[in-house]
Protein backbone atom coordinates (compact mmCIF):
# COMPACT_ATOMS: atom_id res chain seq x y z
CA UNK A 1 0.00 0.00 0.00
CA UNK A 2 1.82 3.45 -1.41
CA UNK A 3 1.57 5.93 1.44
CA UNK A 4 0.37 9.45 1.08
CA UNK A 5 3.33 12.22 1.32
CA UNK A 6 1.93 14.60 4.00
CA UNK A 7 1.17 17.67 3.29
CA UNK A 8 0.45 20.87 5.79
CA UNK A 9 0.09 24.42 4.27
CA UNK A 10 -0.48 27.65 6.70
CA UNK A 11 -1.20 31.42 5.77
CA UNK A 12 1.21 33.81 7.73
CA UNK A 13 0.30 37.40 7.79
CA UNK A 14 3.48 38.85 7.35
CA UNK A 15 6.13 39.70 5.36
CA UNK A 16 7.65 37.09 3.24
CA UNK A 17 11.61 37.63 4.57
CA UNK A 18 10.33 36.78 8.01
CA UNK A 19 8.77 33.20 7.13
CA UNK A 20 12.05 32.97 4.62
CA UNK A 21 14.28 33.94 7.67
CA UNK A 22 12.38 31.95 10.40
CA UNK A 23 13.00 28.84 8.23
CA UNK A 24 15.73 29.03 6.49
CA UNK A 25 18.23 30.19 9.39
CA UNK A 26 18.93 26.86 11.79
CA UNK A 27 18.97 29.18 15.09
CA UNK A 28 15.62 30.24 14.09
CA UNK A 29 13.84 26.67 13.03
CA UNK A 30 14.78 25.00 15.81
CA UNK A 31 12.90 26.85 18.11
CA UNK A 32 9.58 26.37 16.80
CA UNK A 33 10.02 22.94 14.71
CA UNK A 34 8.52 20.86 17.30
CA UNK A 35 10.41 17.71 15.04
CA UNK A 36 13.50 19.16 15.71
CA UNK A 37 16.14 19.48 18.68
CA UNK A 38 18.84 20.78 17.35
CA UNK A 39 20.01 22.05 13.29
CA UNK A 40 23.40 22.71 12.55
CA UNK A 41 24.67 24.02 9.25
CA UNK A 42 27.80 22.28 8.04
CA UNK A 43 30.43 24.67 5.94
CA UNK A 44 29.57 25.07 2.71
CA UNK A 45 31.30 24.61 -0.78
CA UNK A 46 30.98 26.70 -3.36
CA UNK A 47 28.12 25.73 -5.80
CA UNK A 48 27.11 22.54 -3.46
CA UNK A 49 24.28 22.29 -1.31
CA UNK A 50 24.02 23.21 1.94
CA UNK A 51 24.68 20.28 3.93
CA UNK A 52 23.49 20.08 7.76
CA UNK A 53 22.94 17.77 10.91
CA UNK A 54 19.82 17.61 12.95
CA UNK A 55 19.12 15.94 16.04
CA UNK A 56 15.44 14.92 18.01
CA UNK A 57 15.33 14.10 21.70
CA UNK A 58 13.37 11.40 22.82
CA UNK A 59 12.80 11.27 26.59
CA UNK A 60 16.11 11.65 28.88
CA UNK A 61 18.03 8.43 27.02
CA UNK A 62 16.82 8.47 23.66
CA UNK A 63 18.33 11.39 20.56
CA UNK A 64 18.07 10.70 17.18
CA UNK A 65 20.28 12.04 14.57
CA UNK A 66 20.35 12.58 11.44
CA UNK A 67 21.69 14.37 8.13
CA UNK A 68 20.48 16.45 5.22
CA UNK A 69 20.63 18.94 2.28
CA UNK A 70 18.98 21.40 0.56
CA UNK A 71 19.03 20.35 -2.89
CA UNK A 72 18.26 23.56 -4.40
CA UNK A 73 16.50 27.09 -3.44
CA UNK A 74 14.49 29.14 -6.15
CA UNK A 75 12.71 32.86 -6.68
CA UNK A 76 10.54 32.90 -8.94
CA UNK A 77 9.42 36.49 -10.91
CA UNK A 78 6.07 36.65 -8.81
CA UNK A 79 7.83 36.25 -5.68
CA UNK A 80 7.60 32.47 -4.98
CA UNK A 81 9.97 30.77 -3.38
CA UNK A 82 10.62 27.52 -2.73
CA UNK A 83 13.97 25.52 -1.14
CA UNK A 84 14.06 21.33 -1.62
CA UNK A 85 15.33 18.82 0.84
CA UNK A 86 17.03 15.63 1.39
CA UNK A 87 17.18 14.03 4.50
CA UNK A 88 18.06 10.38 6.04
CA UNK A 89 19.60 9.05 9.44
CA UNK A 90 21.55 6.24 9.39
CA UNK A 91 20.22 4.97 12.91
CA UNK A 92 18.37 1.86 13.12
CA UNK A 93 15.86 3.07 15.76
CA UNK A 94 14.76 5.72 14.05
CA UNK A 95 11.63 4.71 12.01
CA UNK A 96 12.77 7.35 8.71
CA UNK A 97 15.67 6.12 7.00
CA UNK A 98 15.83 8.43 4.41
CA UNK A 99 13.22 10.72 2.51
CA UNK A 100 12.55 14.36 -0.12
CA UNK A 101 10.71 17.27 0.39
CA UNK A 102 10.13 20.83 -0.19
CA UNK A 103 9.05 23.92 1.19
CA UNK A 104 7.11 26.92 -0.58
CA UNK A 105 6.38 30.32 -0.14
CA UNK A 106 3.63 31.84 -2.21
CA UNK A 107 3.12 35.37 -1.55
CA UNK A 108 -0.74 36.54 -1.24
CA UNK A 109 -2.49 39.80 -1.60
CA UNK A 110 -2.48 40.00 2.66
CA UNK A 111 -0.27 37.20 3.71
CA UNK A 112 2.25 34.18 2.97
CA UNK A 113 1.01 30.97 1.96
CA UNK A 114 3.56 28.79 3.62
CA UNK A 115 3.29 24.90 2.79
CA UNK A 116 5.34 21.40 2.75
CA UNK A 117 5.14 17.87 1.29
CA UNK A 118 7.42 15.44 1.99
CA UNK A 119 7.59 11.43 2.11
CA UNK A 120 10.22 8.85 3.14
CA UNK A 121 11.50 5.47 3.32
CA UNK A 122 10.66 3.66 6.85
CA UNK A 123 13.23 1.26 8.84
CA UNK A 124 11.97 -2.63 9.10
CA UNK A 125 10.15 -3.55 6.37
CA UNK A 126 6.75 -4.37 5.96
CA UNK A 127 6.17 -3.55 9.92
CA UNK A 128 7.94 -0.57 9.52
CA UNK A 129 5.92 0.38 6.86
CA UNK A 130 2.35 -0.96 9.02
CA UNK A 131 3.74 0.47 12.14
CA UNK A 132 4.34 4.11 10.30
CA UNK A 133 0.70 4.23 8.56
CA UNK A 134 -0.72 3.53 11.79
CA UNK A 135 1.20 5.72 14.38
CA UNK A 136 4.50 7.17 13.40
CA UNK A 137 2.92 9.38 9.71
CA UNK A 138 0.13 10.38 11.65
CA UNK A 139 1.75 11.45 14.58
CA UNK A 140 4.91 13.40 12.54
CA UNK A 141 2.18 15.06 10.20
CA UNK A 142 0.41 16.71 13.23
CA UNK A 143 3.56 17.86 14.86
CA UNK A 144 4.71 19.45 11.38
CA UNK A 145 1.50 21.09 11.65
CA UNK A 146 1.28 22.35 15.51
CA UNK A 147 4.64 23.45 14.42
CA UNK A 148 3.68 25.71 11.41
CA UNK A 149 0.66 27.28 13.65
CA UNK A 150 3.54 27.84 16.42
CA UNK A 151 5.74 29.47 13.24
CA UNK A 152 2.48 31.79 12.06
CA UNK A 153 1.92 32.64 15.69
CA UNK A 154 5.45 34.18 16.78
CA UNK A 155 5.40 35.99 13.33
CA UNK A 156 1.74 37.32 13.93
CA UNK A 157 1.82 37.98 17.65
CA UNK A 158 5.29 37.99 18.55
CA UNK A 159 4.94 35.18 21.35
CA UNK A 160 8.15 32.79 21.61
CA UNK A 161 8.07 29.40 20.32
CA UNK A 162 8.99 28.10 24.01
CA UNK A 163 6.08 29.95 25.62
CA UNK A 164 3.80 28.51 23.20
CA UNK A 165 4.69 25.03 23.70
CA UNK A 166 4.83 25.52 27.46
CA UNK A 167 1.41 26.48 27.24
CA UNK A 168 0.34 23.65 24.75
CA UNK A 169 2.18 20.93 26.71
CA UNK A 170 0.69 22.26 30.58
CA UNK A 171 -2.32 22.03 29.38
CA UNK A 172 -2.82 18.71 27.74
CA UNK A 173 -1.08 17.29 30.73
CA UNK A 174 -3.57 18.80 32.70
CA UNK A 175 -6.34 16.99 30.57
CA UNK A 176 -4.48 14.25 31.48
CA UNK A 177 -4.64 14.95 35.12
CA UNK A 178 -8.11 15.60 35.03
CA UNK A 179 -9.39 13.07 33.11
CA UNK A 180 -7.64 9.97 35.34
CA UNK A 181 -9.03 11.61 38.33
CA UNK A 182 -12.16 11.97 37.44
CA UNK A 183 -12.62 8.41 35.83
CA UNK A 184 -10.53 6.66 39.20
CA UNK A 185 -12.54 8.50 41.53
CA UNK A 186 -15.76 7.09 39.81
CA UNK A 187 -14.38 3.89 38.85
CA UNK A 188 -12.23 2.72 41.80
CA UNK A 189 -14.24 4.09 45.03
CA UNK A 190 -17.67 3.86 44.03
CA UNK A 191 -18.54 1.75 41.23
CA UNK A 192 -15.81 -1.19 42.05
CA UNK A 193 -15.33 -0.76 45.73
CA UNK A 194 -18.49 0.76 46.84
CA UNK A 195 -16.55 2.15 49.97
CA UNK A 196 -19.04 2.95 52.77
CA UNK A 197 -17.44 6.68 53.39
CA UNK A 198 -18.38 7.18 49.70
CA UNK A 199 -21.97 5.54 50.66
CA UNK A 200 -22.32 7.55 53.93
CA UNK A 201 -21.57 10.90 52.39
CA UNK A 202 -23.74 10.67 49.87
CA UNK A 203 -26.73 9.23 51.59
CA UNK A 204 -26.07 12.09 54.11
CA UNK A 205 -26.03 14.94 51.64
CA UNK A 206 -29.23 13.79 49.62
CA UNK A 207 -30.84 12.30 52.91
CA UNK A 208 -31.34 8.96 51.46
CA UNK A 209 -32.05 5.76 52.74
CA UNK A 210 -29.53 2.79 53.37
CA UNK A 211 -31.00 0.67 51.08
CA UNK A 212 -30.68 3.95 47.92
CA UNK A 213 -27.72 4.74 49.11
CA UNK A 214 -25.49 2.05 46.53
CA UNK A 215 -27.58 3.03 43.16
CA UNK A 216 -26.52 6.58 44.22
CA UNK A 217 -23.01 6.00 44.65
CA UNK A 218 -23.42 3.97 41.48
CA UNK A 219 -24.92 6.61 39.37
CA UNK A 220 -22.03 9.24 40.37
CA UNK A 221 -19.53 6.96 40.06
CA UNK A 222 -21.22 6.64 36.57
CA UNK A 223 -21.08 10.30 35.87
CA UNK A 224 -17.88 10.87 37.28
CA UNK A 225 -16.58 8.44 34.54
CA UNK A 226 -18.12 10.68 32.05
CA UNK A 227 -16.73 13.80 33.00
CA UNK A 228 -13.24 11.83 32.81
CA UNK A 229 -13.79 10.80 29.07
CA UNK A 230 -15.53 13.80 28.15
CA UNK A 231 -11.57 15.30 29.21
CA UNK A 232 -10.18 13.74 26.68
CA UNK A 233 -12.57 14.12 23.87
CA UNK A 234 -13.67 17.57 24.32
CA UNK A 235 -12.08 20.28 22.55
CA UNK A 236 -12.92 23.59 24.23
CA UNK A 237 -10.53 22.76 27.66
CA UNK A 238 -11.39 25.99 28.69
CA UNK A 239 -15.31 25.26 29.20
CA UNK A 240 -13.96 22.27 31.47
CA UNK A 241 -11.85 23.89 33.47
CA UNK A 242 -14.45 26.80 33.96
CA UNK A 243 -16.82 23.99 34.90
CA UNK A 244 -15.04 22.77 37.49
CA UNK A 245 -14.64 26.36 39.03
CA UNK A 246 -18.12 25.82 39.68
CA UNK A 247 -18.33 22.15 40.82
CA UNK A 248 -15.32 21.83 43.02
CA UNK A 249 -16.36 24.75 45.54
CA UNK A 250 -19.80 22.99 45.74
CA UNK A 251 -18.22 19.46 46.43
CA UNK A 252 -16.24 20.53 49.14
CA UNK A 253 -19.20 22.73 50.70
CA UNK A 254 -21.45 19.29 50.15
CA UNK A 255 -19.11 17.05 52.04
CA UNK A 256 -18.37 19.29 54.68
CA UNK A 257 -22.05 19.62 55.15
CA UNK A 258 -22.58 15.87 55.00
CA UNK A 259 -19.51 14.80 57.19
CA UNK A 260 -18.19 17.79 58.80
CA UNK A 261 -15.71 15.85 60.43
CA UNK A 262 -13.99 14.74 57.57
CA UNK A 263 -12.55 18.02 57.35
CA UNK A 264 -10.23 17.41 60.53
CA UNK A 265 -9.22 14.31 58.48
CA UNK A 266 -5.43 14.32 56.34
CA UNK A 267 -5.92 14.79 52.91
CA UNK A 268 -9.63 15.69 53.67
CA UNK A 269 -12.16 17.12 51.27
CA UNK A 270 -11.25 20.62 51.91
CA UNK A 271 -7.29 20.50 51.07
CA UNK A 272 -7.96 18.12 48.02
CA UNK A 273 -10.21 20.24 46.57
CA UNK A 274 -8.44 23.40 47.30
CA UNK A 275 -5.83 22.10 44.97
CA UNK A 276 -8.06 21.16 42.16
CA UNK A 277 -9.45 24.75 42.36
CA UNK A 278 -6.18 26.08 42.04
CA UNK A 279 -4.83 23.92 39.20
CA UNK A 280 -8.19 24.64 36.95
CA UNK A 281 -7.34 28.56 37.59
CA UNK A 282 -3.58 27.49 36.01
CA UNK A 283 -5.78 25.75 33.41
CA UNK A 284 -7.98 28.12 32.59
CA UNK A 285 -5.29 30.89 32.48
CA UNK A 286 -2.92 29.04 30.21
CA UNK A 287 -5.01 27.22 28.25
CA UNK A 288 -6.41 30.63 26.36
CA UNK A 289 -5.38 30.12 22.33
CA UNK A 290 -3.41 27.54 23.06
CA UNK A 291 -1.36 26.23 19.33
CA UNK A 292 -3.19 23.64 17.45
CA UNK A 293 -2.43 21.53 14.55
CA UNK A 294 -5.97 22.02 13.24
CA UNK A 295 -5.43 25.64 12.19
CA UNK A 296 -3.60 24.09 8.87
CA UNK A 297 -4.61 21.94 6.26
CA UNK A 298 -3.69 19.12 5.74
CA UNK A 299 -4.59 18.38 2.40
CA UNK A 300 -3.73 20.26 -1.21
């Protein structure tokens, strides 16, 4: 099965030397090319390409490097420009082994239509090749394209690359956060362990009998679950986090009400919560325009 090339294309409003400079000079691109560590330009001979070495950390034990070229830059009479690539590693771990691309840069009446294509050979095979279809392409394609939205913000609004991704990154691993605590503390207390605290509080606060009091627990361990997943499928983070602005002051009020001495407990109600207030005021404050890969498409 012949794999698409992938494809991402972004208007910039600005002036065409900035995307040309923010892209073309290594000091520059690695800052907001989320693909890329490190670029470094290797001397150049006269009337051969410009070689270079680039270089992606994985994790605290894993870097992956690799080499390239630019095969050739052109300017057209309208103003395009466009500059071609080679590139390959020659590490085994790395699923790319070697693949061609381009950039262009189309100048519009109001901004810079800044696109790239590019396709490569994959490491191991036939898995290699399953593996990349599957995870691997689809994963590189939407980091080339967080990447350009990162690019057309700096050169729009002037906010650093680093910020940017510091925002991005905080706030999806808040959705993390939230999402596994939300689905444990329905899942694990009250719909597997049906703890009696859990059973107690509840009954207490909606003054229910002994025998309701398990379907209760059961139905908000129920919802509870759904908040979790709705985490990690909803797209506006900031109506979540907002949300729970709302719903954590009135849990901790409700359990204090139905057990006030749980609040003279350690890790009570009233400290936990706290802390869940204060990380969805982080949220809420970082997670304003926040980059995302959808602002580009992704096909021609």
């Amino acid at each position: 099965m012949k794999q698409k090339p992938i494809y991402v294309e972004v208007p910039i409003h600005t002036e065409m030397e900035n995307v040309w400079e923010a892209s073309q000079n290594p000091s520059l691109h690695e800052q907001w090319d989320l693909r890329f560590s490190s670029i470094t330009y290797l001397p150049r001979e006269e009337g051969q390409p410009q070689k270079f070495v680039y270089a992606r950390t994985v994790g605290p034990l894993l870097k992956v490097e690799g080499w390239g070229k630019s095969v050739g830059t052109m300017h057209q009479e309208n103003g395009t420009r466009s500059s071609s690539l080679h590139f390959g590693t020659d590490q085994w771990i790395s699923p790319i082994r070697e693949g061609r691309g381009y950039w262009n840069y189309v100048p519009q009446e109001d901004h810079v239509k800044f696109l790239t294509q590019y396709d490569y050979d994959v490491n191991f095979g036939k898995v290699g090749k399953w593996i990349d279809q599957f995870t691997f392409r689809p994963l590189i394609g939407w980091a080339t394209a967080l990447s350009f939205d990162v690019l057309k913000r700096w050169l729009e609004h002037e906010e650093l690359p680093r910020f940017q991704y510091m925002r991005f990154f905080s706030t999806y691993l808040l959705t993390l956060f939230f999402a596994f605590l939300w689905i444990y503390q329905g899942l694990v207390p009250k719909i597997i362990g049906m703890h009696p605290e859990e059973q107690v509080m509840i009954g207490n606060a909606l003054s229910l009998s002994e025998k309701d009091m398990p379907l209760a627990v059961l139905i908000l361990g129920i919802a509870e679950v759904l908040v979790g997943i709705g985490w990690l499928f909803y797209r506006r983070k900031r109506h979540l986090f907002m949300l729970q602005l709302i719903i954590f002051p009135l849990l901790t009020v409700a359990a204090i009400i139905a057990t006030p001495t749980a609040a003279l407990h350690p890790f009570n109600p009233v400290t936990f919560n706290l802390a869940l207030i204060v990380l969805s005021i982080i949220g809420l404050y970082i997670s304003k325009d926040v980059p995302t890969a959808k602002s580009c498409k992704r096909k021609r």
